[in-house]
N, C-alpha and C. Protein backbone atom coordinates (compact mmCIF):
# COMPACT_ATOMS: atom_id res chain seq x y z
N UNK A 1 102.64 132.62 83.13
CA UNK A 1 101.38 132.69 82.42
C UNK A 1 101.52 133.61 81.21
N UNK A 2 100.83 133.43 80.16
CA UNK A 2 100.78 134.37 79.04
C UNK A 2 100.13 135.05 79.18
N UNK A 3 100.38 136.62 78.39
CA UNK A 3 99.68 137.51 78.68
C UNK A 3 98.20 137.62 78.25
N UNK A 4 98.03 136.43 77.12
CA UNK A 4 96.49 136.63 77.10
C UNK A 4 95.73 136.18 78.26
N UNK A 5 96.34 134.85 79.13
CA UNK A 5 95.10 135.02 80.16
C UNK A 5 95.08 135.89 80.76
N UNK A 6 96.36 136.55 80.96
CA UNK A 6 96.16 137.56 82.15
C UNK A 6 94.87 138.84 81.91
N UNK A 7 94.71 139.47 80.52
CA UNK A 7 93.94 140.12 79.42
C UNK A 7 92.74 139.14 80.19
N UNK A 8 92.69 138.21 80.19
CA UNK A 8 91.54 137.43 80.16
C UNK A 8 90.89 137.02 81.83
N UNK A 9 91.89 137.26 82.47
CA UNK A 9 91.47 137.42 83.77
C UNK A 9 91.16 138.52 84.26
N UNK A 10 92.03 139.88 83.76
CA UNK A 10 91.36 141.33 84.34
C UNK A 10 90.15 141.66 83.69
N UNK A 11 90.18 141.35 82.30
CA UNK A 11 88.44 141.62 81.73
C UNK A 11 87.61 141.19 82.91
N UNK A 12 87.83 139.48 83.17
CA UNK A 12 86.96 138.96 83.83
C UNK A 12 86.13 139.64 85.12
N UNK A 13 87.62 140.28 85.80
CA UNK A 13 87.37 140.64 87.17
C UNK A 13 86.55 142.01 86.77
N UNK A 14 86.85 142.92 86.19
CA UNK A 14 86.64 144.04 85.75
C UNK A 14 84.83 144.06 85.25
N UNK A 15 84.37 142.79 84.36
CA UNK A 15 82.97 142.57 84.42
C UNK A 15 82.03 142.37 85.58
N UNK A 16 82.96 141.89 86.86
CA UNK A 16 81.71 141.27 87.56
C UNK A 16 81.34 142.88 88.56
N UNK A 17 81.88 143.61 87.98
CA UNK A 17 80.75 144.97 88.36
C UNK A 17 80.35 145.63 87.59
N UNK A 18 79.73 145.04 86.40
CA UNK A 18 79.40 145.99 85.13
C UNK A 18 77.64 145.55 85.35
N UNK A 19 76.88 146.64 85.18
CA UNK A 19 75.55 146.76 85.57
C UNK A 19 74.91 146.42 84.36
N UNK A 20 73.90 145.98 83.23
CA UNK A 20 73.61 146.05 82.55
C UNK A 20 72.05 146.80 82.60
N UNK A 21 72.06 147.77 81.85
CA UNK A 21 70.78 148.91 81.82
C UNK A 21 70.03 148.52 80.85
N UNK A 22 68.52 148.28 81.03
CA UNK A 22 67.67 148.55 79.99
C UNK A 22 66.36 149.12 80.74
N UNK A 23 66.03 149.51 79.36
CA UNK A 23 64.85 150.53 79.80
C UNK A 23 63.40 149.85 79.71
N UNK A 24 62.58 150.38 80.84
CA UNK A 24 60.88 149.15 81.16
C UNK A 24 60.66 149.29 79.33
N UNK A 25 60.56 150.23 78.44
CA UNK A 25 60.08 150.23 77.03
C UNK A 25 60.84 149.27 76.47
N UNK A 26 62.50 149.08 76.55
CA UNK A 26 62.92 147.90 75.75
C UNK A 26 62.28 146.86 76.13
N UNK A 27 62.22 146.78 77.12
CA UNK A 27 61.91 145.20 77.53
C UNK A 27 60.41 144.68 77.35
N UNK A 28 59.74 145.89 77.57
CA UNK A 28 58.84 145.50 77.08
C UNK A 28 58.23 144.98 75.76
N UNK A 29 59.18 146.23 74.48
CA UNK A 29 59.32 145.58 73.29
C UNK A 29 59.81 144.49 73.01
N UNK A 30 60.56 144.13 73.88
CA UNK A 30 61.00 142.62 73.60
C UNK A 30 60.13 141.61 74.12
N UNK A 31 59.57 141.61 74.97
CA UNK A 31 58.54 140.74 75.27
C UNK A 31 57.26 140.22 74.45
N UNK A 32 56.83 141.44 73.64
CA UNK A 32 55.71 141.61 72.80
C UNK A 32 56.24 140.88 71.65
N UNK A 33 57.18 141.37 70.82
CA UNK A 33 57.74 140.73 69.74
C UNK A 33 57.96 139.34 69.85
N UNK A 34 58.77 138.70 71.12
CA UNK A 34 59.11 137.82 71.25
C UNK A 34 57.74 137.05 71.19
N UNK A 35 56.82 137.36 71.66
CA UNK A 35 55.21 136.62 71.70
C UNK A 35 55.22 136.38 70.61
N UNK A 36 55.22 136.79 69.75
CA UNK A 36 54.69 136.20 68.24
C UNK A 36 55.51 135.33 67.25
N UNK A 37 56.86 134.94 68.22
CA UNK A 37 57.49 133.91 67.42
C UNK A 37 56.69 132.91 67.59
N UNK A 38 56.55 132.01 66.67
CA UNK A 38 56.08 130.99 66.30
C UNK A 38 54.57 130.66 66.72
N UNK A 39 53.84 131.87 66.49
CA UNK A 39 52.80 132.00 67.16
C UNK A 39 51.58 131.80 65.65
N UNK A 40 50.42 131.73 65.69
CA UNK A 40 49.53 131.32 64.77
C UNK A 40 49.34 132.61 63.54
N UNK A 41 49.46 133.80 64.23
CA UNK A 41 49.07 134.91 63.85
C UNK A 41 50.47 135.58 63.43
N UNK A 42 50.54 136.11 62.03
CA UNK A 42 51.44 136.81 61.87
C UNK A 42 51.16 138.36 62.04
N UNK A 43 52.62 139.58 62.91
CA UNK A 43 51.71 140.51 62.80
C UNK A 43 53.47 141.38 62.13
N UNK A 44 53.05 142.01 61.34
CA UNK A 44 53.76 143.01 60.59
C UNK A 44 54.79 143.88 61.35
N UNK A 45 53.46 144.56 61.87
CA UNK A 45 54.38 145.47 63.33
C UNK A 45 53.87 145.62 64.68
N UNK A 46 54.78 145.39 65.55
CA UNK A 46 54.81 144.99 66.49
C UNK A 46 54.68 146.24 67.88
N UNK A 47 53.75 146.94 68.56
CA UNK A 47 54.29 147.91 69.26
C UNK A 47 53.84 147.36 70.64
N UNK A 48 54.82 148.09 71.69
CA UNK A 48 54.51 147.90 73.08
C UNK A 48 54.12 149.40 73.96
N UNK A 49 53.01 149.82 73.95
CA UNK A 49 52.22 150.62 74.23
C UNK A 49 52.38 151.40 75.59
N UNK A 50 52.70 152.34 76.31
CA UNK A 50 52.74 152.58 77.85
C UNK A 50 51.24 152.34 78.21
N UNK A 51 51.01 151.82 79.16
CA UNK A 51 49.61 152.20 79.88
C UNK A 51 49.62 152.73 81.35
N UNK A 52 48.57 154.03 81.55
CA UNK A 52 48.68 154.48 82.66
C UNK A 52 47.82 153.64 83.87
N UNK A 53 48.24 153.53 84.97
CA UNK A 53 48.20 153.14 86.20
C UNK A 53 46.88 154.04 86.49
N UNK A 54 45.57 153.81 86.36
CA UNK A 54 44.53 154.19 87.17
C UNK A 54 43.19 153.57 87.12
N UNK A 55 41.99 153.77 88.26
CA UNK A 55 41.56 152.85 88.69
C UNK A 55 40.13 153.28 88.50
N UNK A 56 39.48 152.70 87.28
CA UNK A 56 39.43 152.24 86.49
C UNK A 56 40.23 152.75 85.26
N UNK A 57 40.89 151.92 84.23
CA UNK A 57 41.77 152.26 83.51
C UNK A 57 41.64 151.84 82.26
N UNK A 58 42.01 152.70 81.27
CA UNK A 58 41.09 152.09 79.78
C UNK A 58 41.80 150.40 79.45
N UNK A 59 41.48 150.04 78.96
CA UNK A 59 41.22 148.31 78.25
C UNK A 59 42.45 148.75 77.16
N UNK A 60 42.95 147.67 77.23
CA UNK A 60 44.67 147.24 76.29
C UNK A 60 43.76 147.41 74.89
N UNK A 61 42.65 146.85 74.29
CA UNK A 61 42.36 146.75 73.38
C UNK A 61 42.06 148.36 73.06
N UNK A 62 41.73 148.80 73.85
CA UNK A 62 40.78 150.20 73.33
C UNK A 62 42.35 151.04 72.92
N UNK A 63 43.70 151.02 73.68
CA UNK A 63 44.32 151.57 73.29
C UNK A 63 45.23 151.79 73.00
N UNK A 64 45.36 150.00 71.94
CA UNK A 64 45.73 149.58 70.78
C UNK A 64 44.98 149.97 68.80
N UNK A 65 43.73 150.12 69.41
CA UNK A 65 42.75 150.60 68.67
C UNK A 65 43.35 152.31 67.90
N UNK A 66 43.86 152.81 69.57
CA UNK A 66 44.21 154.12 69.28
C UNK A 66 45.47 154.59 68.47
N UNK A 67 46.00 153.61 68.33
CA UNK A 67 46.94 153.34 67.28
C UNK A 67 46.85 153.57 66.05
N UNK A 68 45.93 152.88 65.52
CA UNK A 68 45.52 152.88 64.15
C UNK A 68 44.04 151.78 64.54
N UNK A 69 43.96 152.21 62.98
CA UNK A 69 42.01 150.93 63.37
C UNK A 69 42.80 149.69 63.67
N UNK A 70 43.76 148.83 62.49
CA UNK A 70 43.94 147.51 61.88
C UNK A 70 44.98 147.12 63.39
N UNK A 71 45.26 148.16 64.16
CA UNK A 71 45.80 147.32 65.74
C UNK A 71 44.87 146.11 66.67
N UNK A 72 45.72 145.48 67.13
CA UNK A 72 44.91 144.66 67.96
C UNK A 72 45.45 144.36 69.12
N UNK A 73 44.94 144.05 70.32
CA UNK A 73 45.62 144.08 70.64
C UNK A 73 46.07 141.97 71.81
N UNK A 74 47.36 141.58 71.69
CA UNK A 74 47.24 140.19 72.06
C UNK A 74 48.18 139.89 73.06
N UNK A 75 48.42 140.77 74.01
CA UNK A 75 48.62 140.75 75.39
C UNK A 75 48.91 141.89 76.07
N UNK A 76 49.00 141.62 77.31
CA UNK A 76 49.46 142.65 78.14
C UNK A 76 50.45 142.31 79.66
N UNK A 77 51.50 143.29 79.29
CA UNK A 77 52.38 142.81 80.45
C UNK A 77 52.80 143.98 81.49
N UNK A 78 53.13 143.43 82.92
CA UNK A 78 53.60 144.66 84.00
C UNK A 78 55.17 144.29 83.87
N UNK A 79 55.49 145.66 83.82
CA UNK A 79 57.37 145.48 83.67
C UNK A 79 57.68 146.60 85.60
N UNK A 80 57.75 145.48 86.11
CA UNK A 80 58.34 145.76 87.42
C UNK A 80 59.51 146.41 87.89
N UNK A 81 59.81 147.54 88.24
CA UNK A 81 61.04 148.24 88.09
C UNK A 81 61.92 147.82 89.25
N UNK A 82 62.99 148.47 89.11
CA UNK A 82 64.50 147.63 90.26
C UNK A 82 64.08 148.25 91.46
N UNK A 83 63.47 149.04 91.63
CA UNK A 83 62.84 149.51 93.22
C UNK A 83 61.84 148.74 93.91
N UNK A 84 61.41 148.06 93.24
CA UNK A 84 60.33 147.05 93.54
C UNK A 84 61.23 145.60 93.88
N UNK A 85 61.95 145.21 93.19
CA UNK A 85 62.48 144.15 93.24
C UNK A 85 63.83 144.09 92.70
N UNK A 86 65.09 143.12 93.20
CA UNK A 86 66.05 143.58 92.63
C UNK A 86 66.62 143.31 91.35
N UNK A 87 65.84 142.89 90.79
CA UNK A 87 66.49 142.49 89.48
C UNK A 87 64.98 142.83 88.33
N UNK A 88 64.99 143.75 86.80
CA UNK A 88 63.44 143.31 86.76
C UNK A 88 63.20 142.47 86.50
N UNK A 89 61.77 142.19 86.23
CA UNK A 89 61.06 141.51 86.58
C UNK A 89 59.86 142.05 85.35
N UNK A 90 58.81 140.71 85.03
CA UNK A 90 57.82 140.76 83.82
C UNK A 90 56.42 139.99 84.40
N UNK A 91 55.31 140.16 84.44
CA UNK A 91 54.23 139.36 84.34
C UNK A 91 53.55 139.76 83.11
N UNK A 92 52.95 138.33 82.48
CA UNK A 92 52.39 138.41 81.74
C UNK A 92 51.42 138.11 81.72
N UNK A 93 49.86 139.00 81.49
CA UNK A 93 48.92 138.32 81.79
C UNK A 93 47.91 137.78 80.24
N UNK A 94 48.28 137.50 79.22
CA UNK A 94 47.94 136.98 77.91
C UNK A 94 46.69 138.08 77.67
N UNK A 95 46.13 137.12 77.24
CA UNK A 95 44.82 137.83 76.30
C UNK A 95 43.58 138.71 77.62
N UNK A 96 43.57 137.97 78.70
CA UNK A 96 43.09 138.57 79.60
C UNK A 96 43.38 140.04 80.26
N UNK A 97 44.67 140.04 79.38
CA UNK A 97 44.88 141.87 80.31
C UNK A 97 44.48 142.44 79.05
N UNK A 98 44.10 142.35 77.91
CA UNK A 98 43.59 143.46 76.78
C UNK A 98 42.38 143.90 77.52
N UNK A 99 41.69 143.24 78.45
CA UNK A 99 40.07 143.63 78.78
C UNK A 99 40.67 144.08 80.23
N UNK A 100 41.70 144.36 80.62
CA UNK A 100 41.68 144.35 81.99
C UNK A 100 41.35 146.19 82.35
N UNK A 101 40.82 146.58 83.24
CA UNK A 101 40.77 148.13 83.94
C UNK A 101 41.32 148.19 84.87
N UNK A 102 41.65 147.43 85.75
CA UNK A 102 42.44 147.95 86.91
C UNK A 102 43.56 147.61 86.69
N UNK A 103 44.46 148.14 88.03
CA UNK A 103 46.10 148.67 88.01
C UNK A 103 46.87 147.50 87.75
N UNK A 104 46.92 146.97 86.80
CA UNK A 104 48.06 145.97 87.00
C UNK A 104 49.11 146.00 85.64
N UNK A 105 48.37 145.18 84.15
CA UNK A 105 49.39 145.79 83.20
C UNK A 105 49.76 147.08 82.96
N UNK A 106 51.26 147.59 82.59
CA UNK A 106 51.75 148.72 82.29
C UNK A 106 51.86 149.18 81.33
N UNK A 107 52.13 147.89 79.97
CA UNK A 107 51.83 147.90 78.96
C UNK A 107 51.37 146.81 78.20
N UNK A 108 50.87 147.19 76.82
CA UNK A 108 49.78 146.99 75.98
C UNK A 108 50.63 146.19 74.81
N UNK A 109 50.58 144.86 74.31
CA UNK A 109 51.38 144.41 73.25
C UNK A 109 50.08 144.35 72.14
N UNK A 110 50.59 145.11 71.16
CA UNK A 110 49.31 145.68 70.08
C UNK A 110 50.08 145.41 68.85
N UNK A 111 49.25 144.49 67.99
CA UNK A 111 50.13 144.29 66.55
C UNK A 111 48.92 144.63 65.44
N UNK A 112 49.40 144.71 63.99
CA UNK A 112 49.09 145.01 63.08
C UNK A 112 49.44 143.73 62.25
């Protein structure tokens, strides 16, 4: 065999225990952004907001608002961590979690 497969077989083996890390904020930014491809509404900038876990809990809109005035806010998603489940994990609940108060989205997708 040549030595590139061999190169090409220990990479191989050597990947299938490589963990890949991201953080609930990346992903969440990626989720938000990704919403607005090809979507009706263009928005400039794009942020993904933390929201705290309590019961009753302020509204995605109110604190997107807190952002700046010209925020809005056009979804909201729970980013499920690896203790919960083993791999994460995303729900998205659209326009209905900007009004939501109880515990469920974590964060707030708020554009300008």
């Amino acid at each position: 065999m040549s030595p590139m497969i061999w190169y090409l077989l220990i990479f191989l083996c050597c990947m299938k225990g490589v963990v890949l890390s991201y953080s609930k904020d990346e992903v969440a930014l990626a989720i938000c952004t990704a919403e607005t491809n090809g979507s009706m509404t263009f928005y400039g900038r794009v942020l993904a907001v933390r929201r705290t876990c309590t019961n009753p809990g302020k509204k995605c809109k109110d604190i997107c608002k807190e952002q700046g005035a010209t925020y809005h806010c056009f979804d909201a998603v729970h980013i499920y961590s690896r203790s919960t489940l083993k791999y994460l994990a995303a729900h998205r609940y659209l326009l209905h979690g900007c009004d939501a108060t109880y515990c469920g989205p974590n964060y707030c997708c708020c554009g300008q």
